[in-house]
N, C-alpha and C. Protein backbone atom coordinates (compact mmCIF):
# COMPACT_ATOMS: atom_id res chain seq x y z
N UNK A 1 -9.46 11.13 10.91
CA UNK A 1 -10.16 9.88 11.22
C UNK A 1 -9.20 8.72 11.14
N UNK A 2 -9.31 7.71 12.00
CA UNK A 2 -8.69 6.81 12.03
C UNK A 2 -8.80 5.91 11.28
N UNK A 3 -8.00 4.71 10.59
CA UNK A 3 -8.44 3.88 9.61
C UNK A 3 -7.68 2.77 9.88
N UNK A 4 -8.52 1.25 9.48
CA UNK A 4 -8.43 -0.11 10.01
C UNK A 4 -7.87 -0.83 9.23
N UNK A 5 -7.08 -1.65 9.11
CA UNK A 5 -6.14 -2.40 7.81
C UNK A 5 -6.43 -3.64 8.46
N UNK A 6 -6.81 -4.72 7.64
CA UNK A 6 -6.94 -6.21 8.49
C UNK A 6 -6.62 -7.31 7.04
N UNK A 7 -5.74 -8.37 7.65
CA UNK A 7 -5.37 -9.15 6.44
C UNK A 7 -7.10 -9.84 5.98
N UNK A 8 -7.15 -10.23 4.96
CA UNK A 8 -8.84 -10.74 4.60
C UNK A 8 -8.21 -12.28 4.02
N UNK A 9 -9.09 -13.16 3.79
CA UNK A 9 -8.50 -14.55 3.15
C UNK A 9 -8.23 -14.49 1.46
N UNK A 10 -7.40 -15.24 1.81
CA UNK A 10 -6.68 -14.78 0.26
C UNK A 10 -5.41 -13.84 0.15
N UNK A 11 -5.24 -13.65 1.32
CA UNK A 11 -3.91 -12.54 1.21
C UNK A 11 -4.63 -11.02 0.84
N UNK A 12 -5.75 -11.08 0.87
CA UNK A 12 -6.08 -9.06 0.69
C UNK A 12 -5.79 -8.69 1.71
N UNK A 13 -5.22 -7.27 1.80
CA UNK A 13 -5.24 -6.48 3.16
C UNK A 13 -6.25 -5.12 2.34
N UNK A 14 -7.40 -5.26 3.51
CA UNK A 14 -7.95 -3.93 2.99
C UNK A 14 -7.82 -2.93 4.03
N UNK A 15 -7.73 -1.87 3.44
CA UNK A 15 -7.60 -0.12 4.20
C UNK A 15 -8.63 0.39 4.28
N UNK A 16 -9.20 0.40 5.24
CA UNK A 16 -10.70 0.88 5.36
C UNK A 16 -10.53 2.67 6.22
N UNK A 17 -10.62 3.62 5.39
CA UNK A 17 -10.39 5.26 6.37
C UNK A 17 -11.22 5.53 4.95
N UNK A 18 -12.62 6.44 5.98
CA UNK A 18 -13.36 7.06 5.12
C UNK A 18 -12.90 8.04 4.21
N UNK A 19 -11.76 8.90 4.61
CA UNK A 19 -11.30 9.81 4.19
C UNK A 19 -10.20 8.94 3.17
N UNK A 20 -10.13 7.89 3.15
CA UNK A 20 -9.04 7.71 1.91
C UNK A 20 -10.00 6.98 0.77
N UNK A 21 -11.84 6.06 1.32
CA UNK A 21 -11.87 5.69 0.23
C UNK A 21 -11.77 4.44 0.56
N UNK A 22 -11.22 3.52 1.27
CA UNK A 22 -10.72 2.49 1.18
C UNK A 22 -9.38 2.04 0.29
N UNK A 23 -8.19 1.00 0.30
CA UNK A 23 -7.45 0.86 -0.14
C UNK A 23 -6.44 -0.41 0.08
N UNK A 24 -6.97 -1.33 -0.91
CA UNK A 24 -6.77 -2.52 -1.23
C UNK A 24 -5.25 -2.74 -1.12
N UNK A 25 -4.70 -3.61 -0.83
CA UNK A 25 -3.01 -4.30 -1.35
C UNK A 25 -3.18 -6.21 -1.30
N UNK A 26 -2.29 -6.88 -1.92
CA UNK A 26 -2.35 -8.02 -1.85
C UNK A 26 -1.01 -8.42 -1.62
N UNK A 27 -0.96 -9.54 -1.08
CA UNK A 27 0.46 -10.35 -1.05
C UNK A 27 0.23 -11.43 -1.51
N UNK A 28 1.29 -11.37 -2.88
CA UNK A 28 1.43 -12.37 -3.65
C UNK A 28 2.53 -13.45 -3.67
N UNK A 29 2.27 -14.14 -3.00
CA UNK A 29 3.30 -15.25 -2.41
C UNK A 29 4.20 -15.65 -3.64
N UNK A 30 3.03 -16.23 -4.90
CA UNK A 30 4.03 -16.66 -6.01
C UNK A 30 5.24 -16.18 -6.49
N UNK A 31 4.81 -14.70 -6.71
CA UNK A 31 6.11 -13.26 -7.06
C UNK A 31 6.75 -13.31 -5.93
N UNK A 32 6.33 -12.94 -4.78
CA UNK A 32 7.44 -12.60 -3.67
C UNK A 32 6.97 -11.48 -3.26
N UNK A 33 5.72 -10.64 -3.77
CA UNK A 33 5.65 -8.59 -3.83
C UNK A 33 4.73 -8.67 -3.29
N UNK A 34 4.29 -7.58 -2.62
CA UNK A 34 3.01 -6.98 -2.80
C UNK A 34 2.78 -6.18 -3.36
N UNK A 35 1.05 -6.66 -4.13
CA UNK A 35 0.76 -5.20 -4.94
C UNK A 35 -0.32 -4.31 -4.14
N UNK A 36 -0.38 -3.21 -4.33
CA UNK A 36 -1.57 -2.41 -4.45
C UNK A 36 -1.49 -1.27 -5.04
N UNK A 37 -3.03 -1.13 -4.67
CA UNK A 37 -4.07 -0.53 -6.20
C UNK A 37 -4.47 0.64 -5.32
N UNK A 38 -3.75 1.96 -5.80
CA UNK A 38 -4.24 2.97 -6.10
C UNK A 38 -4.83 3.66 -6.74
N UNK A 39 -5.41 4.95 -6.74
CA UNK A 39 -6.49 5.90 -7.51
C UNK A 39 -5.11 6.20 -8.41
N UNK A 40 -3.89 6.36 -8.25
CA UNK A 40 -3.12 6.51 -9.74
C UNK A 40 -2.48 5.37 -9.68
N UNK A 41 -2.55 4.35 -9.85
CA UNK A 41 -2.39 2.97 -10.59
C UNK A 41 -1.91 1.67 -9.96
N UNK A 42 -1.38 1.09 -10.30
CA UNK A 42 -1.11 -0.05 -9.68
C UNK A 42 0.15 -0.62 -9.21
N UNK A 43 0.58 -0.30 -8.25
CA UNK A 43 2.19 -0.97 -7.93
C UNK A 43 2.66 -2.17 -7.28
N UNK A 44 3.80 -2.55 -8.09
CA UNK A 44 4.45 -3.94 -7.41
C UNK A 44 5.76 -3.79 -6.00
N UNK A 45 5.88 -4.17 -5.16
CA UNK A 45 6.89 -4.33 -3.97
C UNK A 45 7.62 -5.19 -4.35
N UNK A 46 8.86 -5.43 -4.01
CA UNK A 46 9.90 -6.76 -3.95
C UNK A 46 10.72 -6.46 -2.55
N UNK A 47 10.72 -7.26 -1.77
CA UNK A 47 11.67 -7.36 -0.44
C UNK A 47 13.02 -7.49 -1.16
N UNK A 48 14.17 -6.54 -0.65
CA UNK A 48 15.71 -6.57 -1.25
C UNK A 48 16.08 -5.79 0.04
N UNK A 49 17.15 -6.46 0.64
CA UNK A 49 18.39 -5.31 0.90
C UNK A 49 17.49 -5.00 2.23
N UNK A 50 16.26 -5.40 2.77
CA UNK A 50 16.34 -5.53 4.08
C UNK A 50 15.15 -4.38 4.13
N UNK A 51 14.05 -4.20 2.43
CA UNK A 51 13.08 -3.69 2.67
C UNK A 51 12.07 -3.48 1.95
N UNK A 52 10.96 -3.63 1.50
CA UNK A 52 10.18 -3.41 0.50
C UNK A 52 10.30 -2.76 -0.63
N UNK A 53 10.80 -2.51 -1.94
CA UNK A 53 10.58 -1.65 -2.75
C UNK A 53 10.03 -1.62 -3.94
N UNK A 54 9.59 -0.79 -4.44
CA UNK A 54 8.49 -0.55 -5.54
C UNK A 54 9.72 -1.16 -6.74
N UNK A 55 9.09 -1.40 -7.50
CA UNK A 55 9.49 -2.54 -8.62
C UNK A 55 10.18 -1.70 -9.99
N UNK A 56 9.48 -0.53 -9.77
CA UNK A 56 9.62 0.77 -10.95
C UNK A 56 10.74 1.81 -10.50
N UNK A 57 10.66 2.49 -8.98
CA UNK A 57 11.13 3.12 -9.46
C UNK A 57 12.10 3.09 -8.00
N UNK A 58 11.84 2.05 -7.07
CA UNK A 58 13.03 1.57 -5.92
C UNK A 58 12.25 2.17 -4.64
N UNK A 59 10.80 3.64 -4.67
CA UNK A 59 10.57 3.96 -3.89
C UNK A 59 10.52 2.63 -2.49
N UNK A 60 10.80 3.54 -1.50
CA UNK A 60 10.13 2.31 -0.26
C UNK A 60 9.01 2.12 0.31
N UNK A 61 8.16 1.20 0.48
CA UNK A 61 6.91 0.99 0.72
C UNK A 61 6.00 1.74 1.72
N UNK A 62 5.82 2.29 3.14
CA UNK A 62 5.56 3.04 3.43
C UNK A 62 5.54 4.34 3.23
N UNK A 63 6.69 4.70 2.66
CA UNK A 63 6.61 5.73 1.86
C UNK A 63 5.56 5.76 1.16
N UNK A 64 5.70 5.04 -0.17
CA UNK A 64 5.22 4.80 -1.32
C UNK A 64 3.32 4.89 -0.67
N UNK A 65 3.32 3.86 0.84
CA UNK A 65 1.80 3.64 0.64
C UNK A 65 1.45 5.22 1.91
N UNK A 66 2.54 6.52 2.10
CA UNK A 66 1.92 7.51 2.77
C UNK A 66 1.17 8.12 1.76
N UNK A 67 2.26 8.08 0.99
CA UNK A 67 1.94 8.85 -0.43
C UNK A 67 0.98 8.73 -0.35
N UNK A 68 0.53 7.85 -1.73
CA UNK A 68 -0.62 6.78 -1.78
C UNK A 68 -2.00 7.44 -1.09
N UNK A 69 -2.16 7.33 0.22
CA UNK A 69 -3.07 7.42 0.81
C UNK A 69 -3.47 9.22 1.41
N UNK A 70 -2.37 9.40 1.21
CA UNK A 70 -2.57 11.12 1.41
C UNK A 70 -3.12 11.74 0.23
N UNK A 71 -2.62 11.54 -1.06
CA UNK A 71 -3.44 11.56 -2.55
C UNK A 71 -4.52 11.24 -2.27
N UNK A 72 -5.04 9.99 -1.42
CA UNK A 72 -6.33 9.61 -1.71
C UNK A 72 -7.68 10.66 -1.15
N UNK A 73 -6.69 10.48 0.72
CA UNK A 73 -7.34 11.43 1.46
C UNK A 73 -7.46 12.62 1.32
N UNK A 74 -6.69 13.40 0.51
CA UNK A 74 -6.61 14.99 0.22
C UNK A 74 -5.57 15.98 1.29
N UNK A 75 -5.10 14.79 2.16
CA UNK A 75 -4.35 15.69 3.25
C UNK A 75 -3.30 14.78 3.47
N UNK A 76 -1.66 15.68 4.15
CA UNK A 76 -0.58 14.66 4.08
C UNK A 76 -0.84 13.62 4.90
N UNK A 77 -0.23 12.33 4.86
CA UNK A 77 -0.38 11.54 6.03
C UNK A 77 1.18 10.87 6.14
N UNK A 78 1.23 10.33 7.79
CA UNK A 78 2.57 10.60 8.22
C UNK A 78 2.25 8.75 8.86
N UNK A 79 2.94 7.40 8.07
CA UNK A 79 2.78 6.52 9.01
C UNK A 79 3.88 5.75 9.95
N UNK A 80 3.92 4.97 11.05
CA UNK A 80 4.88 4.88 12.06
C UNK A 80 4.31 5.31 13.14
């Protein structure tokens, strides 16, 4: 199933795919990151070096949000 991502006011972007659940992220102008909130926890982004990365552990953001959403959905998902 296909699933719809649309910025909302306030900087939410929500992930709307039945099969994932839905799946929130925000851009937080003040920090510089975006976060979002997964079913296993909560991660921060920082733009460096020409790309998003997770704050913990350097993963890169699409990555980080295939992951993410394939956990959610129960099946791999591939984005690009």
């Amino acid at each position: 199933r296909a699933g719809r991502v649309g910025m909302k006011e306030g900087g939410v972007r929500g992930g709307n795919s039945a099969a994932a659940g839905g799946f929130p992220s925000t851009r937080h102008n003040a920090a510089r990151e975006i976060w979002v909130a997964a079913r296993s926890g909560g991660y921060h982004f920082r733009y460096a070096d020409g790309r998003w990365r997770n704050t913990r552990d350097g993963e890169e953001l699409f990555s980080a949000l295939a992951r993410y959403i394939g956990e959610q959905a129960g099946e791999p998902v591939r984005l690009g």
